[in-house]
PDB file of N, CA and C in Angstrom:
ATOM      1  N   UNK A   1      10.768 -53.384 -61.979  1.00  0.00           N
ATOM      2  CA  UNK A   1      12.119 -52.869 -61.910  1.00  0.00           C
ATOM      3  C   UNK A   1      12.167 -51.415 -61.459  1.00  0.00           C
ATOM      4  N   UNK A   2      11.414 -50.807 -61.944  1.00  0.00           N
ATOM      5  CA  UNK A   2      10.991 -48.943 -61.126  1.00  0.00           C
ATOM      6  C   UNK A   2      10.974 -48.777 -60.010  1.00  0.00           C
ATOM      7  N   UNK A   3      10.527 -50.144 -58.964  1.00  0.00           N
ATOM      8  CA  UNK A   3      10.030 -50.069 -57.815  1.00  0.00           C
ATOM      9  C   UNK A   3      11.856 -50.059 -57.204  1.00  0.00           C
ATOM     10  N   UNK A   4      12.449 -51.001 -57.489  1.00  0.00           N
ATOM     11  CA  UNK A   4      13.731 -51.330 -57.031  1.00  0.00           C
ATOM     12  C   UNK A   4      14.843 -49.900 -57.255  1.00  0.00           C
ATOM     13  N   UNK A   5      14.659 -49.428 -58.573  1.00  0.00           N
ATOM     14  CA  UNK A   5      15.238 -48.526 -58.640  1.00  0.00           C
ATOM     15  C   UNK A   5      15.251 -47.105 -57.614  1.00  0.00           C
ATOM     16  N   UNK A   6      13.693 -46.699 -57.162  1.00  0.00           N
ATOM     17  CA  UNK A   6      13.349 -45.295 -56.591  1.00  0.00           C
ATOM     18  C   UNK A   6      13.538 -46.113 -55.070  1.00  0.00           C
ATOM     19  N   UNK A   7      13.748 -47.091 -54.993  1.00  0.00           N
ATOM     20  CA  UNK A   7      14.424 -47.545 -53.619  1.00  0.00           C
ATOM     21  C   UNK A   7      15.637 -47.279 -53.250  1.00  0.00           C
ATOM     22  N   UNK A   8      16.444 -47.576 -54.004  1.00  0.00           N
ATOM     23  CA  UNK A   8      18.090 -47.152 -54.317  1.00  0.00           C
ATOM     24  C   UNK A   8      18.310 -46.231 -54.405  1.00  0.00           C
ATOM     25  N   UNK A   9      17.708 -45.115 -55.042  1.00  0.00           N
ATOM     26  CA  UNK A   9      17.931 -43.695 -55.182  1.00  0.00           C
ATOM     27  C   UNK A   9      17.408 -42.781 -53.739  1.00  0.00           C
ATOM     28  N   UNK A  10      16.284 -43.704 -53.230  1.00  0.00           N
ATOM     29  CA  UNK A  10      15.895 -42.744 -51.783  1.00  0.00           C
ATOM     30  C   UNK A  10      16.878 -43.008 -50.381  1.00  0.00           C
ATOM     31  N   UNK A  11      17.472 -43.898 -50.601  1.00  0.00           N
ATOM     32  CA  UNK A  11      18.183 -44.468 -49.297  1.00  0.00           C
ATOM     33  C   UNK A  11      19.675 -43.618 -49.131  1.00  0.00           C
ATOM     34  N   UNK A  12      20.403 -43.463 -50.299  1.00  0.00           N
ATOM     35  CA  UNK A  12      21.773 -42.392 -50.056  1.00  0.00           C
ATOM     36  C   UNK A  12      21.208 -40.987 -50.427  1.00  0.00           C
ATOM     37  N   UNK A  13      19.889 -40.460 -51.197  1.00  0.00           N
ATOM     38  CA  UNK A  13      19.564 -39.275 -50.650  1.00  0.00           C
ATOM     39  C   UNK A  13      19.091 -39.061 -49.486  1.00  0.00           C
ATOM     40  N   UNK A  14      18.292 -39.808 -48.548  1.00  0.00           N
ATOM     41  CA  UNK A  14      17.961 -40.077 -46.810  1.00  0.00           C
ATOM     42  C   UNK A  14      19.308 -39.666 -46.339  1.00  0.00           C
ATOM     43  N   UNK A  15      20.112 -40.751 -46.592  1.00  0.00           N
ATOM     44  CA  UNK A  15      21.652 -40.541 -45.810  1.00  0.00           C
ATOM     45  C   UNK A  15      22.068 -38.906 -46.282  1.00  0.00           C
ATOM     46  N   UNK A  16      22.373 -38.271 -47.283  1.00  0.00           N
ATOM     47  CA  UNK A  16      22.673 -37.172 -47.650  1.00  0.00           C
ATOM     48  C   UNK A  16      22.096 -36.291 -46.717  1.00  0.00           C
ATOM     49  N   UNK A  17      20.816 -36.262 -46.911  1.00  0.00           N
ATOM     50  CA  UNK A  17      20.201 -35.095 -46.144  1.00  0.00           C
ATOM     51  C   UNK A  17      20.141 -35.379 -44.687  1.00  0.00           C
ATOM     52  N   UNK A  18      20.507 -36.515 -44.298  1.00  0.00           N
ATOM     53  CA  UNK A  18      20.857 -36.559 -42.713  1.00  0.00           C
ATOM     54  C   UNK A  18      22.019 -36.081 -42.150  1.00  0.00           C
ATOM     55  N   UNK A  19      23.236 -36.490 -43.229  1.00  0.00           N
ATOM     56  CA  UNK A  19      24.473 -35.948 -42.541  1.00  0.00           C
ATOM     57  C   UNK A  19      24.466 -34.485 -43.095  1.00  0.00           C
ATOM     58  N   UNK A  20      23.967 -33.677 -43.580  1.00  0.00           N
ATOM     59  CA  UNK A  20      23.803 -32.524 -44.105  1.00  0.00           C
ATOM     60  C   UNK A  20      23.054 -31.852 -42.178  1.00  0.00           C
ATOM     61  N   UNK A  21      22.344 -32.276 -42.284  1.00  0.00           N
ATOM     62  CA  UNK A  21      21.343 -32.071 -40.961  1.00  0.00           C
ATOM     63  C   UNK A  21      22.541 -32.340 -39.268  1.00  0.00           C
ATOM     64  N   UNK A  22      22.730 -33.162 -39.855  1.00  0.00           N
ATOM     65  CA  UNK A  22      23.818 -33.050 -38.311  1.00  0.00           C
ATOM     66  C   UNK A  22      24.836 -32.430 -38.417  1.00  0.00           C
ATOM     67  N   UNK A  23      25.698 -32.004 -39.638  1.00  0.00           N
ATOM     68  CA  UNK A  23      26.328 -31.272 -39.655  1.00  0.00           C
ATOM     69  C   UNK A  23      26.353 -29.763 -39.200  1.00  0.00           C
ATOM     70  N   UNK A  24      24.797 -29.107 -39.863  1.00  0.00           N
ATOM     71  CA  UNK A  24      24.974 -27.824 -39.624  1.00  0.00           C
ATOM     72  C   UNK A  24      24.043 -28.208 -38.026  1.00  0.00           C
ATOM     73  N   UNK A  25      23.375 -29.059 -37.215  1.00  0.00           N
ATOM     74  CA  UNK A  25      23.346 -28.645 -35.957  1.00  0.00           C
ATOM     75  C   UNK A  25      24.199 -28.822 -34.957  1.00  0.00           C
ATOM     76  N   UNK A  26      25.342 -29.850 -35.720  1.00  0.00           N
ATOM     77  CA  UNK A  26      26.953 -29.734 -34.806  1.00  0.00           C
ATOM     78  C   UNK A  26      27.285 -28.449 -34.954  1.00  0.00           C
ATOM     79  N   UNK A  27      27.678 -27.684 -36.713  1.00  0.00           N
ATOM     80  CA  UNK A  27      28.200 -26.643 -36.115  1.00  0.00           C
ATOM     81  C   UNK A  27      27.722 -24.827 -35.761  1.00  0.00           C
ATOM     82  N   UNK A  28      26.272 -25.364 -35.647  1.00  0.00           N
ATOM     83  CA  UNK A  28      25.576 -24.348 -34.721  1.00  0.00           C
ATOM     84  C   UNK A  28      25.672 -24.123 -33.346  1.00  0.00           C
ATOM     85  N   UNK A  29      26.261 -25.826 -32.843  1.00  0.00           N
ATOM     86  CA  UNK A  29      26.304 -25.939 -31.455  1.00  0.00           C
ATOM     87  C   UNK A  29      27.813 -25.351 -30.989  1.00  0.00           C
ATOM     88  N   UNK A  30      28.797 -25.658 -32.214  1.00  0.00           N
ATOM     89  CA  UNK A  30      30.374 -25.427 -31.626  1.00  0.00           C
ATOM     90  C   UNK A  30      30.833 -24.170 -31.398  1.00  0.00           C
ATOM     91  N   UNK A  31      29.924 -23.310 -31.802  1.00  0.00           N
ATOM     92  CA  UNK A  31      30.453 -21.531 -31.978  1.00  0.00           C
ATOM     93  C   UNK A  31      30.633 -20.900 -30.533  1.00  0.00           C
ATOM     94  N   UNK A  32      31.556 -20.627 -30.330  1.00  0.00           N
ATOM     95  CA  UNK A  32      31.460 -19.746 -29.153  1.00  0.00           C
ATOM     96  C   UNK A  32      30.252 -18.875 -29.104  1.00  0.00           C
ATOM     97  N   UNK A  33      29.389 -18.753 -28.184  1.00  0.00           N
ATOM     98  CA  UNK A  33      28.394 -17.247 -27.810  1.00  0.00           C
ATOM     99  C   UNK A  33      29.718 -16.149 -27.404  1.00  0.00           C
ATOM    100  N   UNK A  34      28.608 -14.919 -28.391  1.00  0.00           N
ATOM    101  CA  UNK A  34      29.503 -14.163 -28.248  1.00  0.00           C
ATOM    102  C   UNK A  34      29.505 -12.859 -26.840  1.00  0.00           C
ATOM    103  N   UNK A  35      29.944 -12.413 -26.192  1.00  0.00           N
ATOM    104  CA  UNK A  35      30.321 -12.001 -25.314  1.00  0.00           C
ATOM    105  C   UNK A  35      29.060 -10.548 -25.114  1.00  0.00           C
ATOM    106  N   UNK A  36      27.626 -10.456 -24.212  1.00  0.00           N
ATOM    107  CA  UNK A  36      27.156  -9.225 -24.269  1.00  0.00           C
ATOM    108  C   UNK A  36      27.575  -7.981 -23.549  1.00  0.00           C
ATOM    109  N   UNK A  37      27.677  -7.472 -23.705  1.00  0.00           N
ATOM    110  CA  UNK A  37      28.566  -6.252 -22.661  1.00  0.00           C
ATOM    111  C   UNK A  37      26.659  -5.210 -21.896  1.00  0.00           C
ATOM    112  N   UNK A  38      26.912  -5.264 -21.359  1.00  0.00           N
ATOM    113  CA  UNK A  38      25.308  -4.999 -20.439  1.00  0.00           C
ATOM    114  C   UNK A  38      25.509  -2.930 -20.226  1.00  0.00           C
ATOM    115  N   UNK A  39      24.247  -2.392 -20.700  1.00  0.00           N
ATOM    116  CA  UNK A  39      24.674  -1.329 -20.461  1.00  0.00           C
ATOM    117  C   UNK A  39      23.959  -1.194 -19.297  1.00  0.00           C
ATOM    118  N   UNK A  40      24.703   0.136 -18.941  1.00  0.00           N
ATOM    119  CA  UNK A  40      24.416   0.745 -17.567  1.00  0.00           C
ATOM    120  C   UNK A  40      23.457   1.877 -17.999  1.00  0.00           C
ATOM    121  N   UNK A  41      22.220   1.801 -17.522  1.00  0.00           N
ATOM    122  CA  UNK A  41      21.464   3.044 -18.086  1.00  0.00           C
ATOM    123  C   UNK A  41      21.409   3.768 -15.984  1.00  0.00           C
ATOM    124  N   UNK A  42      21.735   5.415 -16.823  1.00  0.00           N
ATOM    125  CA  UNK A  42      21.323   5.944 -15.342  1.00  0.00           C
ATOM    126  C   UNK A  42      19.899   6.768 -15.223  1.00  0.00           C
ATOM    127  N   UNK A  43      19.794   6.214 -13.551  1.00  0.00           N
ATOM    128  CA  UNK A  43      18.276   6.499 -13.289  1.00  0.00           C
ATOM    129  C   UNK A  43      18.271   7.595 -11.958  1.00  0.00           C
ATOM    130  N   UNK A  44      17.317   7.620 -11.891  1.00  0.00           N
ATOM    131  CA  UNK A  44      16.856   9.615 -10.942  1.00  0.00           C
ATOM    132  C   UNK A  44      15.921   8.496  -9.551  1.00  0.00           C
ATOM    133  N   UNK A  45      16.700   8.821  -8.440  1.00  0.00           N
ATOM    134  CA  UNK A  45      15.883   8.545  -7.490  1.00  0.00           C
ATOM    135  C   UNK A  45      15.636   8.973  -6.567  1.00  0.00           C
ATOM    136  N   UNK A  46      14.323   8.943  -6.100  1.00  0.00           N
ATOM    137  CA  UNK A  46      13.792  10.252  -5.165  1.00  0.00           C
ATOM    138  C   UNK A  46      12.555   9.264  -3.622  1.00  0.00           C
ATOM    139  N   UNK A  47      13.473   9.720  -3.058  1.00  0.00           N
ATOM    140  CA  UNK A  47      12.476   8.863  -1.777  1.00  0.00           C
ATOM    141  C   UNK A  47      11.412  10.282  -1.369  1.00  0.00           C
ATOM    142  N   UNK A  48      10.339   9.300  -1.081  1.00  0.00           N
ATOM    143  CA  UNK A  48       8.905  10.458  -0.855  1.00  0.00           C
ATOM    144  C   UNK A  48       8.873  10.177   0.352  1.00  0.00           C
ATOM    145  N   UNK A  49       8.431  10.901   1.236  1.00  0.00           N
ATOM    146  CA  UNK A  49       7.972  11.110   2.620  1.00  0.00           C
ATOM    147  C   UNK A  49       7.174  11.811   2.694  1.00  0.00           C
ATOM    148  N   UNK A  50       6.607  10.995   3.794  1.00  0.00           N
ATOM    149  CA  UNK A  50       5.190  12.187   4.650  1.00  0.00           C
ATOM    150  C   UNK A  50       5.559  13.622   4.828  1.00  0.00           C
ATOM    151  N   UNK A  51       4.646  14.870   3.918  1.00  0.00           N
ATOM    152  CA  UNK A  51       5.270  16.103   4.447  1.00  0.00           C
ATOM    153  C   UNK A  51       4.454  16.684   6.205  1.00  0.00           C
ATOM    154  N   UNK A  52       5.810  17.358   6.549  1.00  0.00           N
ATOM    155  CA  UNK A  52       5.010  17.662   8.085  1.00  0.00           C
ATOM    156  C   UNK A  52       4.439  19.176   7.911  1.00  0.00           C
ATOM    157  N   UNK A  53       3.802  19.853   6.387  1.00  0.00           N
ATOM    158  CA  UNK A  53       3.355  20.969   6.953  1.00  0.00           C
ATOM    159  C   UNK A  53       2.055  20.319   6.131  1.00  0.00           C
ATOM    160  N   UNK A  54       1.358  19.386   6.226  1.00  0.00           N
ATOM    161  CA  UNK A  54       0.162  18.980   6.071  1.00  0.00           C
ATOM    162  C   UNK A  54      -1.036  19.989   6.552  1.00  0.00           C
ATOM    163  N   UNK A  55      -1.844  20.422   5.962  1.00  0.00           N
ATOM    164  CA  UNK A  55      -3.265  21.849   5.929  1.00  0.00           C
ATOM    165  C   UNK A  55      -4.209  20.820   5.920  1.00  0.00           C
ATOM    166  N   UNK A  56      -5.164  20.837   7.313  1.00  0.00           N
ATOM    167  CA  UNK A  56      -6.796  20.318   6.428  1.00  0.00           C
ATOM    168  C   UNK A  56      -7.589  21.411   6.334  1.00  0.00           C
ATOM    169  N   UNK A  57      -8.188  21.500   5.487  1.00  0.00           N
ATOM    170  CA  UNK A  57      -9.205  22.466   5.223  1.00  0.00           C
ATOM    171  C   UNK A  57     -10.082  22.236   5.755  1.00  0.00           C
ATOM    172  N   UNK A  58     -11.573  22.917   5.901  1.00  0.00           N
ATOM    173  CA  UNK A  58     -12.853  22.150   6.307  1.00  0.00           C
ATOM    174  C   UNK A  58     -13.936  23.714   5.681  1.00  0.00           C
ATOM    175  N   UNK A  59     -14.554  23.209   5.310  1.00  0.00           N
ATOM    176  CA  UNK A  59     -15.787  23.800   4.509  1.00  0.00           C
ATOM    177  C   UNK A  59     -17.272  23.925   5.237  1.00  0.00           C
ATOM    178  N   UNK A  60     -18.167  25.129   4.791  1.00  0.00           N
ATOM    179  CA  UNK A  60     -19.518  24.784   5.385  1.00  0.00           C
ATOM    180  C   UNK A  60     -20.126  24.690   4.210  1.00  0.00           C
ATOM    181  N   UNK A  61     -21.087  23.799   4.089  1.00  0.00           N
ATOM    182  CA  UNK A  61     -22.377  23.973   2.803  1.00  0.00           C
ATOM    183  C   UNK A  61     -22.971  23.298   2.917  1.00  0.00           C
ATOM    184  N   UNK A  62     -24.371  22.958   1.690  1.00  0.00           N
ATOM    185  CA  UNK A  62     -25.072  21.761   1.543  1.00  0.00           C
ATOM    186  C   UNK A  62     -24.878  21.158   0.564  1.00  0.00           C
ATOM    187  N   UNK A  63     -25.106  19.723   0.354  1.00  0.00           N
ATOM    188  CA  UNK A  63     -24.724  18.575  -0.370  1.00  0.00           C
ATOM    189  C   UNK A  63     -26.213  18.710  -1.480  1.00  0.00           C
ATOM    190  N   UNK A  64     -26.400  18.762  -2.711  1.00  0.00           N
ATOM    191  CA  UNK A  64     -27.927  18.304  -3.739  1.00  0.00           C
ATOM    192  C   UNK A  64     -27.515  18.408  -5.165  1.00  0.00           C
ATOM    193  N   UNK A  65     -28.463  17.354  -5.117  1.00  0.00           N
ATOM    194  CA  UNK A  65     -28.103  16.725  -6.683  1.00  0.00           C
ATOM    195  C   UNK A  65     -27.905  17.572  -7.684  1.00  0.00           C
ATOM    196  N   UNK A  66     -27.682  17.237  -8.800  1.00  0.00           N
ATOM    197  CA  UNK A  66     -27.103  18.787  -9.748  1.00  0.00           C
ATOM    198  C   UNK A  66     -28.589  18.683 -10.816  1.00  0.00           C
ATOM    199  N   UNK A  67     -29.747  17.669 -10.807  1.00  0.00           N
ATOM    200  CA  UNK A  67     -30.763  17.712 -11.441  1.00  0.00           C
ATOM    201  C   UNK A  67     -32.020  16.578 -10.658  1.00  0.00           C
ATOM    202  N   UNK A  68     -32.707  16.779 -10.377  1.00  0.00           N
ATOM    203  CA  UNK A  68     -34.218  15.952  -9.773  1.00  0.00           C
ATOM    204  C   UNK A  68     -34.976  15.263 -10.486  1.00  0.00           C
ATOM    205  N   UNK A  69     -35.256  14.283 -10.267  1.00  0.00           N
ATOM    206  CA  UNK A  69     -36.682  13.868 -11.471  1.00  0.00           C
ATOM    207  C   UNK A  69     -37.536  13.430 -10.663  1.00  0.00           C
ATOM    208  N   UNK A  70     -38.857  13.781 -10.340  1.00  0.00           N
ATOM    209  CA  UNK A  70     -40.211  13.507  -9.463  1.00  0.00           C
ATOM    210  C   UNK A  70     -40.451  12.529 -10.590  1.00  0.00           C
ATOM    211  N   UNK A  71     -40.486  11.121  -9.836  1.00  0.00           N
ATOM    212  CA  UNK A  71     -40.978   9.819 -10.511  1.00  0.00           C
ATOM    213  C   UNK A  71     -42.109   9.064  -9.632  1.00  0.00           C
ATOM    214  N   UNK A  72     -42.778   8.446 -10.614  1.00  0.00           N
ATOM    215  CA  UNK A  72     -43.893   8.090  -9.612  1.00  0.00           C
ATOM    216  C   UNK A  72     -43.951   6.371 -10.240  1.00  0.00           C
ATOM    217  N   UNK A  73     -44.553   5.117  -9.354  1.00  0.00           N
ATOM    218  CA  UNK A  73     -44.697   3.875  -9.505  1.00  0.00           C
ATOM    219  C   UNK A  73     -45.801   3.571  -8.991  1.00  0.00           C
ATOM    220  N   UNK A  74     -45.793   2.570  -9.680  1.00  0.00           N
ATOM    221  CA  UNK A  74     -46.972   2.145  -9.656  1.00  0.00           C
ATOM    222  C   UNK A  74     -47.497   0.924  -8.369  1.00  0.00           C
ATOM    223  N   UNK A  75     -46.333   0.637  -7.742  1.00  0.00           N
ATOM    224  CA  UNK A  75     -46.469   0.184  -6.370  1.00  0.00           C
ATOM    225  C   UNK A  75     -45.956   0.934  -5.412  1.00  0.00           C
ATOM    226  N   UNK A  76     -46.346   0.893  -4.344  1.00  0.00           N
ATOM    227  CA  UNK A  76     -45.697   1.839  -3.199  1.00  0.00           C
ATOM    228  C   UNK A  76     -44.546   0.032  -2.490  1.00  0.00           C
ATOM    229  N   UNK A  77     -43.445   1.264  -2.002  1.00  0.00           N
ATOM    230  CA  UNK A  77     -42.641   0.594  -1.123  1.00  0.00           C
ATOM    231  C   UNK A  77     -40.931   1.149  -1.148  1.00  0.00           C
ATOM    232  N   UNK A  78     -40.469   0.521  -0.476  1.00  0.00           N
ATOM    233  CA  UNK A  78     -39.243   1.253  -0.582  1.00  0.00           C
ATOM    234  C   UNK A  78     -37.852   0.109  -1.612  1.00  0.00           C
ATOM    235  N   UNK A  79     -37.026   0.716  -2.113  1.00  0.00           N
ATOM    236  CA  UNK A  79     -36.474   0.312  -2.829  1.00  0.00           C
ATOM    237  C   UNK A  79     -34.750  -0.246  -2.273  1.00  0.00           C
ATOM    238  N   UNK A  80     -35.067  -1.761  -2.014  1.00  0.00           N
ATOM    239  CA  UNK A  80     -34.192  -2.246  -0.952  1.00  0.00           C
ATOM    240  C   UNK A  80     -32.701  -3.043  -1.556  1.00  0.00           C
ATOM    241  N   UNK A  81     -33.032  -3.207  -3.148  1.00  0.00           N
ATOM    242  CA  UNK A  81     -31.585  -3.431  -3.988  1.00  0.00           C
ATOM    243  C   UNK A  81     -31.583  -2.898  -5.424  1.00  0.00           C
ATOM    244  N   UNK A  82     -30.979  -2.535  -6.077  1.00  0.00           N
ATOM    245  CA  UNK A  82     -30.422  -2.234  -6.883  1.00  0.00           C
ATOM    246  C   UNK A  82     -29.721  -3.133  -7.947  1.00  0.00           C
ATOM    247  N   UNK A  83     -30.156  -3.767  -8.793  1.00  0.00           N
ATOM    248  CA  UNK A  83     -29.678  -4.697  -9.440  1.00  0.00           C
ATOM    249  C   UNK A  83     -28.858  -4.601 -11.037  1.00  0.00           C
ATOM    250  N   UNK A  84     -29.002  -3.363 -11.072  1.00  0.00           N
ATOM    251  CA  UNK A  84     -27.558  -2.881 -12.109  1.00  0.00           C
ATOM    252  C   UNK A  84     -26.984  -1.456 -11.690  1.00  0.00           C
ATOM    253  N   UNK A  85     -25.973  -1.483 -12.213  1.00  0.00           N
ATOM    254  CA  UNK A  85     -25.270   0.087 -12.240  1.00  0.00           C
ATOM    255  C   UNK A  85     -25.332   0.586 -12.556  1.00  0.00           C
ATOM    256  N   UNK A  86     -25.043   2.231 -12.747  1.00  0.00           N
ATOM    257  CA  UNK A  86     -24.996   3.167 -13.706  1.00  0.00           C
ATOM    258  C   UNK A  86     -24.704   3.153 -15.061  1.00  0.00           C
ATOM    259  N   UNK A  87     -25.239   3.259 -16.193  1.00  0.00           N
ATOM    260  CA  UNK A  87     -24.461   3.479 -17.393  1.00  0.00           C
ATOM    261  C   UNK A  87     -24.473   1.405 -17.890  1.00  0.00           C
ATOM    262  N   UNK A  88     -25.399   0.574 -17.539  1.00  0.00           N
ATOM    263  CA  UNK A  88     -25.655  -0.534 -17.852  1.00  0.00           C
ATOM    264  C   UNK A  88     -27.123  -0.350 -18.876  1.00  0.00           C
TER     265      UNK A  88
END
């Protein structure tokens, strides 16, 4: 008889909580949206162009490393790749 009973009692709470459920997503759906008003933000604009009093400079000197290290190996030959980078 328990079994019959918690049958009866689940079927109009099912129904309850269904029309409960369509109710509030009917009237989530019926609301007017409300109206955004969009602001106007103001902005700074500046067109760049090529300047025409462009300067090249030109320099005399020599180009050397800022420190040397005399290294020596243990095979002779020249060193034709490089297989990591700096700072690896």
């Amino acid at each position: 008889m328990s079994l019959s009973k918690s049958i009866t009692y689940r079927q109009p709470a099912a129904g309850l909580v269904l029309i409960v459920v369509a109710a509030l997503g009917l009237a989530g759906c019926s609301q007017e949206k409300a109206e955004v008003t969009e602001i106007i933000r103001p902005v700074k604009v500046v067109e760049i162009a090529k300047a025409s009093d462009t300067r090249q400079l030109s320099y005399s000197g020599s180009v050397r490393a800022r420190t040397e290290m005399n290294l020596g190996f243990r095979i002779n030959g020249k060193i034709t790749e490089r297989l990591v980078d700096i700072g690896d």
